[in-house]
N, C-alpha and C. Protein backbone atom coordinates (compact mmCIF):
# COMPACT_ATOMS: atom_id res chain seq x y z
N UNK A 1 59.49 -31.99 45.91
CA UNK A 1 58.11 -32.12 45.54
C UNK A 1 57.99 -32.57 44.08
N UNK A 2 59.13 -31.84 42.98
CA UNK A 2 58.64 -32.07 41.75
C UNK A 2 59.05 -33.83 41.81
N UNK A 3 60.14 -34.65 42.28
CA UNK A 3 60.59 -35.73 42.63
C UNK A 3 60.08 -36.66 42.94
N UNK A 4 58.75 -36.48 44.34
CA UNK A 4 57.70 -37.10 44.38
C UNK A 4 56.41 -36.90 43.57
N UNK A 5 55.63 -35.66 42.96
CA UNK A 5 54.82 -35.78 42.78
C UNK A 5 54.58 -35.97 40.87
N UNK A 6 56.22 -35.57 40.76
CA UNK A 6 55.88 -35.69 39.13
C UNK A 6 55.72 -33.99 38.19
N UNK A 7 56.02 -32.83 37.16
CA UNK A 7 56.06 -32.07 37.21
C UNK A 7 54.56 -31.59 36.94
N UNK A 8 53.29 -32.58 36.51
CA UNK A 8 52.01 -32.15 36.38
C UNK A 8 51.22 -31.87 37.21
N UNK A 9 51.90 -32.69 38.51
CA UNK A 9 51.14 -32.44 39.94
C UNK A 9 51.67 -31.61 40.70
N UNK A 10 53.01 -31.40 40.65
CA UNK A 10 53.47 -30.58 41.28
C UNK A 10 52.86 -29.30 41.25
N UNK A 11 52.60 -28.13 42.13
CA UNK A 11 52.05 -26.73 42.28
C UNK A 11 52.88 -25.75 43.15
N UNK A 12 52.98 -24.89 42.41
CA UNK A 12 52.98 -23.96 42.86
C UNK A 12 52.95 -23.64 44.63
N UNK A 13 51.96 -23.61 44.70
CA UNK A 13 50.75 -23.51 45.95
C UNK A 13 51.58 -24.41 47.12
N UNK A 14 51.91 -26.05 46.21
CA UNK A 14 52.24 -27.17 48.01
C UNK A 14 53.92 -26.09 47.73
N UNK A 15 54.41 -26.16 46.82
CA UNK A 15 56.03 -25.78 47.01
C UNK A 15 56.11 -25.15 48.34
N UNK A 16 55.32 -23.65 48.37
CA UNK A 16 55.05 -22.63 49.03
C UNK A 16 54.64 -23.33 50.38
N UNK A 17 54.11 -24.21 50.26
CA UNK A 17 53.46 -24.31 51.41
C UNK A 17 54.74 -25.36 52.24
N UNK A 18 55.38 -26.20 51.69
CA UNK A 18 56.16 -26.71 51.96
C UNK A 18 57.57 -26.35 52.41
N UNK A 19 57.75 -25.02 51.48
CA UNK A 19 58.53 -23.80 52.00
C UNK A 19 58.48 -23.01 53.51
N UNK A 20 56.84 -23.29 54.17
CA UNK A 20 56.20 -22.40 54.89
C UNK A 20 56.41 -21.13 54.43
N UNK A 21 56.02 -20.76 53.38
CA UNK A 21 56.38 -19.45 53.03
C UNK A 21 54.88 -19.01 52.44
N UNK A 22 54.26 -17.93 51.80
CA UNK A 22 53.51 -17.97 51.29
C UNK A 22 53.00 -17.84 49.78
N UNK A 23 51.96 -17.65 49.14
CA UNK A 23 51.96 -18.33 47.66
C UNK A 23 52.65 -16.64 47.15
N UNK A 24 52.13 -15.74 47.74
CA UNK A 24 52.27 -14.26 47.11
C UNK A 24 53.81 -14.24 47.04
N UNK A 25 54.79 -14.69 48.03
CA UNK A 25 56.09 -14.65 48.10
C UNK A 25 56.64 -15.54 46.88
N UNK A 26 56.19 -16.84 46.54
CA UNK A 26 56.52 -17.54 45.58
C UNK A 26 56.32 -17.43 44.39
N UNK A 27 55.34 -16.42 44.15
CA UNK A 27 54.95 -16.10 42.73
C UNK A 27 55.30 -14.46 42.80
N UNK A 28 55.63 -14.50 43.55
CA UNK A 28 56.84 -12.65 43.02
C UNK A 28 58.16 -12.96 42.69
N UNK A 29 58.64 -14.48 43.15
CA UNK A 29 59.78 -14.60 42.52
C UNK A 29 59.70 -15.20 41.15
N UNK A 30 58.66 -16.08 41.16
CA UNK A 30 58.89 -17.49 39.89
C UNK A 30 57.42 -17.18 40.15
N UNK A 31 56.91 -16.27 38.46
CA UNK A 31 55.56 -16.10 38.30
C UNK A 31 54.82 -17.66 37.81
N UNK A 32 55.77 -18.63 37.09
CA UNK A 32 54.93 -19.35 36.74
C UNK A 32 55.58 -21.10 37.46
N UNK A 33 55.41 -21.75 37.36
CA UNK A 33 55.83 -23.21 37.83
C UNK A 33 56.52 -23.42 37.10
N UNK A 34 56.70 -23.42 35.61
CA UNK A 34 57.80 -23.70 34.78
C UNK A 34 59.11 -23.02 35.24
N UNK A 35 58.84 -21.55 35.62
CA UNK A 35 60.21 -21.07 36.29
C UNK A 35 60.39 -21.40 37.51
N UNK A 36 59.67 -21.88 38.58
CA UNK A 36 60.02 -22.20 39.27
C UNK A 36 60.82 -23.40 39.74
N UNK A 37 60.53 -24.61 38.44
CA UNK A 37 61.33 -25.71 38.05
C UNK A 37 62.24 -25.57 37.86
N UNK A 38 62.67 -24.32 36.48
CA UNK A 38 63.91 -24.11 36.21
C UNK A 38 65.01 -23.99 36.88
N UNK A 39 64.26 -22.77 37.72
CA UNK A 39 64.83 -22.26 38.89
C UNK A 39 65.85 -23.36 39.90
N UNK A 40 65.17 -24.03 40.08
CA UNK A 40 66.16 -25.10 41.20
C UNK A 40 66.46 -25.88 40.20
N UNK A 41 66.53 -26.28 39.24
CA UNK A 41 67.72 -27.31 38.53
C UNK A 41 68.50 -26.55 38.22
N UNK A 42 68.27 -25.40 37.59
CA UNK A 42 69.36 -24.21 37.38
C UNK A 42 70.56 -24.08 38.34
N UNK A 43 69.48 -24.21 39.49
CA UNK A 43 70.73 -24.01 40.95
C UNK A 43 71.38 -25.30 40.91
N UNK A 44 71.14 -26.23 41.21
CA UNK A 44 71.36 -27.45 41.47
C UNK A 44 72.64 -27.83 40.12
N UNK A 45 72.22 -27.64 39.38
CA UNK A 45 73.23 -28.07 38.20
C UNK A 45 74.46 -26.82 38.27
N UNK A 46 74.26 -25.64 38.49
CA UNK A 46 75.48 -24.68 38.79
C UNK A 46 76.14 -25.09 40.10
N UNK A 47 75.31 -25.48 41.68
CA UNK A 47 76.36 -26.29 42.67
C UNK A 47 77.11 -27.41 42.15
N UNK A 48 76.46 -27.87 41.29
CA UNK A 48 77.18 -29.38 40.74
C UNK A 48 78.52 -29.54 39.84
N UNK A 49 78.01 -28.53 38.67
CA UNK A 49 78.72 -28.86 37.77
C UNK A 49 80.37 -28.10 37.87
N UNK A 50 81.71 -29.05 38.68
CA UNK A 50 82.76 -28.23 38.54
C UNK A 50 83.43 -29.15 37.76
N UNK A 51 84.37 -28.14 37.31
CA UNK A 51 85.25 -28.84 35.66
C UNK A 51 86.19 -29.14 36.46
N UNK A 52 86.48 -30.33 36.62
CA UNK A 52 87.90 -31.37 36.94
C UNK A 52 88.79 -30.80 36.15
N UNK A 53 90.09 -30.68 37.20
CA UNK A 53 91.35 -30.79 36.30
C UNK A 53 92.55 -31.40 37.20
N UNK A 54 92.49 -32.01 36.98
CA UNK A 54 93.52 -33.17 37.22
C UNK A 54 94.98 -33.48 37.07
N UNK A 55 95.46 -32.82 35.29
CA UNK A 55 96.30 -32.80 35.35
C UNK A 55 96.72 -33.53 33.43
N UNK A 56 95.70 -34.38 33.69
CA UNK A 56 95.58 -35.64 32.29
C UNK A 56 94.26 -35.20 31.81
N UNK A 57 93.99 -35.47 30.82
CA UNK A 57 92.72 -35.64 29.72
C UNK A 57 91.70 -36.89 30.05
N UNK A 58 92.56 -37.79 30.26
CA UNK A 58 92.39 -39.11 30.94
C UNK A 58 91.09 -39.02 32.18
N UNK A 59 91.91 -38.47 33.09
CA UNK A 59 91.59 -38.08 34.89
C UNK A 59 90.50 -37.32 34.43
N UNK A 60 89.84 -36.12 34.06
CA UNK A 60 89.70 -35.56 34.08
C UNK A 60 87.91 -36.32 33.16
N UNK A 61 88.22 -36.53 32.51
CA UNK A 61 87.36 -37.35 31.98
C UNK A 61 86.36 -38.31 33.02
N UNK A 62 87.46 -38.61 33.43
CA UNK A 62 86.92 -40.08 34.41
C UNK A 62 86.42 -39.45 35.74
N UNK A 63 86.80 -38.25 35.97
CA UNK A 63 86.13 -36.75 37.25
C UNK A 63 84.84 -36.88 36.95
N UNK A 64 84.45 -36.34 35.52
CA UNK A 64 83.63 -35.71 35.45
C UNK A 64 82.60 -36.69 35.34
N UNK A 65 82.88 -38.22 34.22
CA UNK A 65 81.98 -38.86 34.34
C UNK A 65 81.47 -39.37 35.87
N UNK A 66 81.94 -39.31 36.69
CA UNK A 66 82.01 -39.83 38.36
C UNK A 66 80.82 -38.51 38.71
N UNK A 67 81.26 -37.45 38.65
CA UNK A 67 80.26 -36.28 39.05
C UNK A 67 79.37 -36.26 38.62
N UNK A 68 78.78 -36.07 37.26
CA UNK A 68 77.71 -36.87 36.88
C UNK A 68 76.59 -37.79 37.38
N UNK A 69 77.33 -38.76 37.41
CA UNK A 69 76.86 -40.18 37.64
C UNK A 69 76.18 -39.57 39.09
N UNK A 70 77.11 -39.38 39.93
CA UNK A 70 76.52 -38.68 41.33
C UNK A 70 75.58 -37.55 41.44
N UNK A 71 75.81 -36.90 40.77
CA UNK A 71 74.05 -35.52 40.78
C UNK A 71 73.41 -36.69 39.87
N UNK A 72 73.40 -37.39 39.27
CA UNK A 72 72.02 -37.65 38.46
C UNK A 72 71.52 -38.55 38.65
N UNK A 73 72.10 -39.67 39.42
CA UNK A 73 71.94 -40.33 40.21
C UNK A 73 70.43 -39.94 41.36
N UNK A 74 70.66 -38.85 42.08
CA UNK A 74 69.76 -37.96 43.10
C UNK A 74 69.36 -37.56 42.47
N UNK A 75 68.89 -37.17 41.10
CA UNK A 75 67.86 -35.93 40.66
C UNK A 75 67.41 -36.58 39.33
N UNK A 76 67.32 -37.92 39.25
CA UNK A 76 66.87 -39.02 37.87
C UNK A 76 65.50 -38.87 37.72
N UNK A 77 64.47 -38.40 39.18
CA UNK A 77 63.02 -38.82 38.36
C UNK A 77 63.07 -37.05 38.32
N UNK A 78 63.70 -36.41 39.17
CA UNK A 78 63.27 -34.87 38.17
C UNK A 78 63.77 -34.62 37.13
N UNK A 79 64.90 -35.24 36.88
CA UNK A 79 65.08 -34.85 35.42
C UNK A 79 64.15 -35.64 34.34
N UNK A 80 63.48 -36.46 34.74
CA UNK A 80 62.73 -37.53 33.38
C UNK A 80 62.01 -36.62 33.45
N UNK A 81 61.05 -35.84 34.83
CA UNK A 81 60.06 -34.95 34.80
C UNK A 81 59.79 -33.52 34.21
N UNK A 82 61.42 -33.36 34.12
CA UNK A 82 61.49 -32.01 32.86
C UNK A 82 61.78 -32.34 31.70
N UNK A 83 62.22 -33.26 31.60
CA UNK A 83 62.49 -33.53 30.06
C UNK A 83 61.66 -34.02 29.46
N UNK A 84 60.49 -34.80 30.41
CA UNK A 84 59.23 -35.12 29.21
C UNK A 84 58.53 -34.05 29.47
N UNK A 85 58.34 -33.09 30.15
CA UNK A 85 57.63 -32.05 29.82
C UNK A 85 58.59 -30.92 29.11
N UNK A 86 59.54 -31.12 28.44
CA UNK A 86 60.07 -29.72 27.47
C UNK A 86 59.93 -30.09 26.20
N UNK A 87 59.20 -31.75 26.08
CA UNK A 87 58.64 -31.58 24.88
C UNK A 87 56.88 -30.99 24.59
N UNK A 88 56.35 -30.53 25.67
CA UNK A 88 55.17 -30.23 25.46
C UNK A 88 55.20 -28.86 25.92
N UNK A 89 56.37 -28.15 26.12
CA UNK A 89 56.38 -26.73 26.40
C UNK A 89 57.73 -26.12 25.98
N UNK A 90 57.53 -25.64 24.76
CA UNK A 90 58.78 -25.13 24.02
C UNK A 90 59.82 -24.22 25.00
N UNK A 91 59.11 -23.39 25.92
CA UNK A 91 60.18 -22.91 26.59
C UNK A 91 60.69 -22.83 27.36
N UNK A 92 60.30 -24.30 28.07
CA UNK A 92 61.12 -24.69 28.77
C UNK A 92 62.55 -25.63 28.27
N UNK A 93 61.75 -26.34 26.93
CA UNK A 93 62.96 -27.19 26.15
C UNK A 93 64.14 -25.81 25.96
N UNK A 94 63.66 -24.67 25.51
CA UNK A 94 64.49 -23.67 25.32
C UNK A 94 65.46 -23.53 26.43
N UNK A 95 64.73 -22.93 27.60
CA UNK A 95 65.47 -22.72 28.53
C UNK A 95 67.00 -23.93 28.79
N UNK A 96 65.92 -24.78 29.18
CA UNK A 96 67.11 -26.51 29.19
C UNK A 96 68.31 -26.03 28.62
N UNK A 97 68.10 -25.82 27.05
CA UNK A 97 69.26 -25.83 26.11
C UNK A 97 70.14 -24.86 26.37
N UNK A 98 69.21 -23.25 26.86
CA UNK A 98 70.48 -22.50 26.92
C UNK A 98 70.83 -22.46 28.36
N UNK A 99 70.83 -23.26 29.26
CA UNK A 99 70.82 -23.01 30.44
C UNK A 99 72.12 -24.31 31.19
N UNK A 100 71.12 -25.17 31.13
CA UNK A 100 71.50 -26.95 31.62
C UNK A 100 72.61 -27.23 30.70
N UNK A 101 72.47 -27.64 29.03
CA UNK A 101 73.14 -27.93 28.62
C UNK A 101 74.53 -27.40 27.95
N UNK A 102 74.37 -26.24 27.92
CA UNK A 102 75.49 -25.14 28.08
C UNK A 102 76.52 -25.26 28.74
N UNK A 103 76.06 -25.76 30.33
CA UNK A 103 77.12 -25.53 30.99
C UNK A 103 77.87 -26.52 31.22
N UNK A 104 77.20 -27.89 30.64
CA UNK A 104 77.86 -29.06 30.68
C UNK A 104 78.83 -29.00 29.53
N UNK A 105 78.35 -28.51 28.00
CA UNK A 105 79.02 -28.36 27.24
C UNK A 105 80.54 -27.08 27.35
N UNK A 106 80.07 -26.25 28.48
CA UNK A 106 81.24 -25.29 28.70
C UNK A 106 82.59 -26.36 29.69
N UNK A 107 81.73 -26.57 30.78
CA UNK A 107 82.88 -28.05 31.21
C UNK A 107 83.31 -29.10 30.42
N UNK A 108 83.16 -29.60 29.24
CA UNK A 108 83.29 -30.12 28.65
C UNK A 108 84.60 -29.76 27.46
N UNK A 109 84.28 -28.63 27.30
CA UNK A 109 84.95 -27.79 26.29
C UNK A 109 86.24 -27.42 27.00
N UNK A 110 86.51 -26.96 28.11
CA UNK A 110 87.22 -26.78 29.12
C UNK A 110 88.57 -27.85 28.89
N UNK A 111 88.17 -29.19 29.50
CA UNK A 111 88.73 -30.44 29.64
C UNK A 111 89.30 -30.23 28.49
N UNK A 112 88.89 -30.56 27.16
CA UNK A 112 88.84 -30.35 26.01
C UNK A 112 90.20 -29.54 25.46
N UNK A 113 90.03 -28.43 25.78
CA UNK A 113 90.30 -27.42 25.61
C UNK A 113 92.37 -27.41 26.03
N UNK A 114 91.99 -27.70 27.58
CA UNK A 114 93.37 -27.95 28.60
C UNK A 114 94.18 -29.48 27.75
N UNK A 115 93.65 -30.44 27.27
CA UNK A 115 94.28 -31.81 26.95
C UNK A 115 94.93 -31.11 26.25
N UNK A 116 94.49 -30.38 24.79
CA UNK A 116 95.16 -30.06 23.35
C UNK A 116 96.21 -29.15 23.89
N UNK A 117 96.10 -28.05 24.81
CA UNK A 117 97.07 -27.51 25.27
C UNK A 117 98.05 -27.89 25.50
N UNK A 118 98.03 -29.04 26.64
CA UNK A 118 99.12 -30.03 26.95
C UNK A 118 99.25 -31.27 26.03
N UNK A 119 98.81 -30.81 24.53
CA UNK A 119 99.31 -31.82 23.65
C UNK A 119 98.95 -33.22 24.14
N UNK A 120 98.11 -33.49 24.55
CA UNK A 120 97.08 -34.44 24.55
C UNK A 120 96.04 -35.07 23.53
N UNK A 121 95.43 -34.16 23.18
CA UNK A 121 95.05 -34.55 22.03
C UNK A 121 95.29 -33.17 21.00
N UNK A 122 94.49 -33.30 19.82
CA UNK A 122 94.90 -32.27 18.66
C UNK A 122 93.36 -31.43 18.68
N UNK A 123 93.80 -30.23 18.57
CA UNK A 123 92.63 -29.12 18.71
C UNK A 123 91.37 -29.59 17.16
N UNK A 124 92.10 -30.06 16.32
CA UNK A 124 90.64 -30.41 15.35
C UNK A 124 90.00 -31.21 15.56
N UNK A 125 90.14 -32.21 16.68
CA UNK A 125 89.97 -33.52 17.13
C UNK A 125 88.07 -33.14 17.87
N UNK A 126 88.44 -31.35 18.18
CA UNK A 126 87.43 -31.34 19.34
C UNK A 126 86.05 -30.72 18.83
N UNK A 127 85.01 -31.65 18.99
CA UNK A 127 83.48 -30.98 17.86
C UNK A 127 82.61 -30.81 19.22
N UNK A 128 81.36 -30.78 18.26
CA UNK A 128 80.15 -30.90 19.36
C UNK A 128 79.86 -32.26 19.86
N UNK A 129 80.07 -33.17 18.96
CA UNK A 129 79.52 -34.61 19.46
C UNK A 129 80.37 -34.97 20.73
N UNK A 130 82.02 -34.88 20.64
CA UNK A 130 82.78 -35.57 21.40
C UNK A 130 82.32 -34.54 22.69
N UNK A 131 81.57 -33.24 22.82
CA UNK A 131 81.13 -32.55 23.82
C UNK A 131 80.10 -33.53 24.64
N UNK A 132 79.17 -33.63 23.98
CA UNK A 132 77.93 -34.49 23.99
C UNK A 132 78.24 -35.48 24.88
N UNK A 133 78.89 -36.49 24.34
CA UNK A 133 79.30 -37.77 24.55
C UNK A 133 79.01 -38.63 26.05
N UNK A 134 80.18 -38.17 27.03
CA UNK A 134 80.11 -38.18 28.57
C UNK A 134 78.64 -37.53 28.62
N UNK A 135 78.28 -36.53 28.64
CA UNK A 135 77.32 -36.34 29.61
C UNK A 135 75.74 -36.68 29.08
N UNK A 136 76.08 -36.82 28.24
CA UNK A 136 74.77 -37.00 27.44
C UNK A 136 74.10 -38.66 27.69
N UNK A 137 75.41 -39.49 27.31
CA UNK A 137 75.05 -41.02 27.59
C UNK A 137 75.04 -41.01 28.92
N UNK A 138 75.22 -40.28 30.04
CA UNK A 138 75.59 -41.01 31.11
C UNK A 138 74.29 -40.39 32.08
N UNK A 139 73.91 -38.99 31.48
CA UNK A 139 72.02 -38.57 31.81
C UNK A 139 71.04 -39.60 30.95
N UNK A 140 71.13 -39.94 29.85
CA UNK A 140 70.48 -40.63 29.64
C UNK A 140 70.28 -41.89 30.22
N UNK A 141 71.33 -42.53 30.85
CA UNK A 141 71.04 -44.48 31.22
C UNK A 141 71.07 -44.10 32.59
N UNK A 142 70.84 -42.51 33.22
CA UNK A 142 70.56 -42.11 34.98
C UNK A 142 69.33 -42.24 34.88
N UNK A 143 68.43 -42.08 33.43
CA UNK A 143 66.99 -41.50 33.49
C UNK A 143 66.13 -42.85 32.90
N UNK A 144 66.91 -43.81 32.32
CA UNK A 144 66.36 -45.03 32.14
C UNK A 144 66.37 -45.74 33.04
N UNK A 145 65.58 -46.58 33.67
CA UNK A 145 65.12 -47.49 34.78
C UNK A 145 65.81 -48.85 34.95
N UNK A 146 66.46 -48.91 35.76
CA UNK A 146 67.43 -50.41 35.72
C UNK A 146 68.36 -49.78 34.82
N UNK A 147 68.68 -48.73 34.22
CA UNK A 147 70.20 -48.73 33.70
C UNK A 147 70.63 -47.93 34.17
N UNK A 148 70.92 -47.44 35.47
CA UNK A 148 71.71 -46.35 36.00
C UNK A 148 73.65 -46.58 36.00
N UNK A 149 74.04 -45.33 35.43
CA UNK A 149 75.59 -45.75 34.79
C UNK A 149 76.21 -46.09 36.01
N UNK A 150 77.53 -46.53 35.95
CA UNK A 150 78.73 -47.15 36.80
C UNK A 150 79.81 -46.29 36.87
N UNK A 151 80.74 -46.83 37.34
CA UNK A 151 82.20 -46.31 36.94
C UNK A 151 82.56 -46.80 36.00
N UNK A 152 81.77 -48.08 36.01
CA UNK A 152 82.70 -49.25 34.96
C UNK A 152 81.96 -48.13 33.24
N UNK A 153 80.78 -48.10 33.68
CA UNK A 153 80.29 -47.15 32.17
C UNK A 153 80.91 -46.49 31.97
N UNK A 154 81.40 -45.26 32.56
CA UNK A 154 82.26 -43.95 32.81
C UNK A 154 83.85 -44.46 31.89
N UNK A 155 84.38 -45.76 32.20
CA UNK A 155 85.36 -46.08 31.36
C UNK A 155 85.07 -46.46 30.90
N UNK A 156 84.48 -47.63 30.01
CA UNK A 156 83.72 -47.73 29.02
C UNK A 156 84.05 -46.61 28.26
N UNK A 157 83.31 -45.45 28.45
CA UNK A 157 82.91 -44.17 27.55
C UNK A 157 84.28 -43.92 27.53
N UNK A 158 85.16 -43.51 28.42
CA UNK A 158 86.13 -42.68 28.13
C UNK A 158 87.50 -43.67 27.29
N UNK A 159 87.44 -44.78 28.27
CA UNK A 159 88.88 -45.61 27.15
C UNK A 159 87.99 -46.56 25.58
N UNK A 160 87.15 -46.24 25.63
CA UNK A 160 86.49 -47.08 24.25
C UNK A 160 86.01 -46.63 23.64
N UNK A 161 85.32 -45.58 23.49
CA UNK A 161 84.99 -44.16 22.47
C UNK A 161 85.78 -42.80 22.53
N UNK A 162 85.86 -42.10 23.54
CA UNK A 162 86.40 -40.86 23.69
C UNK A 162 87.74 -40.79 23.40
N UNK A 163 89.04 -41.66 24.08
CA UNK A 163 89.98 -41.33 24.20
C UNK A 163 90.81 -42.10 22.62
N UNK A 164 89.57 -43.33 22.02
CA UNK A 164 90.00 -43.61 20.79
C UNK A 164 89.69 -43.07 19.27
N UNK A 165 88.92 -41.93 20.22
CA UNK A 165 88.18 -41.40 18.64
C UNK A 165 89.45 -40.41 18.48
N UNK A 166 89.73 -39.86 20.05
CA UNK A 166 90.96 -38.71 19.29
C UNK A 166 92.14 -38.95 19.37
N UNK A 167 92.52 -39.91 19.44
CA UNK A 167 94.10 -40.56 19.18
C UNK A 167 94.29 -41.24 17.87
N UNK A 168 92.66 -41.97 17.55
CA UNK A 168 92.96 -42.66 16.40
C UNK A 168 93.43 -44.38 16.53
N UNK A 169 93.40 -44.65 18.01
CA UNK A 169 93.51 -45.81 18.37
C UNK A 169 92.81 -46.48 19.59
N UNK A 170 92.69 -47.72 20.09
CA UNK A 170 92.48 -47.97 21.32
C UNK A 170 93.37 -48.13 22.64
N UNK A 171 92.73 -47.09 23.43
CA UNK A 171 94.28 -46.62 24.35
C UNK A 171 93.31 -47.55 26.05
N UNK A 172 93.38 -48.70 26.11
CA UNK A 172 93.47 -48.87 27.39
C UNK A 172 94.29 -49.02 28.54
């Protein structure tokens, strides 16, 4: 519903009704529509988001940008629909941050985390930006119109920024 109708039109009320369930049942769980938004991207991004491991820094990279690309792909106009509304409702931008982007940044950190182990790359190598990076560019050009990412983007990102920022060279 939020998908088709947009998150201003969306209600409460059709969810429920679309649920066949009723409004009293839907608002004892998720008193307001903002939580009730949350609520299923919350879910949706916890079925989604599993941390590749592969084996390489490399692979693992190129997993995740692929997974990505695939949930956001299916969920591009709800996500434009929360994200332009978490600038007009602080707590939901809140929520987002400690919720959504957390856990991308915890998979992220992960990958991260396993390369330097296996001496892959070097543990000072690893900040917030190079967290950012994959998932951030690759939600963003899901949520821009006519630029939905590739595989070919996905390498792109990983052999032309990521894997040369922490080696210090270009590794294709």
């Amino acid at each position: 519903m939020l998908q088709q109708n947009g998150y201003e039109r969306m209600t409460v009320e059709g969810v429920a009704a679309m649920a066949h369930a009723s409004k009293a049942t839907v608002y004892r769980r998720w008193p307001t529509k903002q939580e009730l938004v949350l609520a299923a991207v919350m879910d949706s991004a916890r079925r989604h988001i599993a941390v590749p491991d592969t084996g390489t820094f490399r692979g693992d990279l190129m997993q995740f940008g692929q997974m990505i690309i695939g949930e956001k792909s299916q969920q591009a106009s709800t996500l434009r629909a929360i994200l332009g509304e978490s600038f007009r409702v602080p707590a939901l931008r809140d929520t987002i941050e400690q919720e959504f982007v957390e856990q991308y940044k915890a998979a992220v950190r992960g990958m991260f985390q396993r390369a330097a182990h296996r001496g892959e790359i070097a543990s000072p190598t690893i900040n917030e930006d190079l967290w950012d990076l994959i998932p951030g560019y690759l939600i963003y050009r899901s949520m821009v119109p006519g630029r939905s990412p590739s595989m070919e983007t996905v390498h792109s990102l990983v052999h032309g920024a990521v894997i040369p920022s922490l080696m210090g060279q270009s590794q294709h």
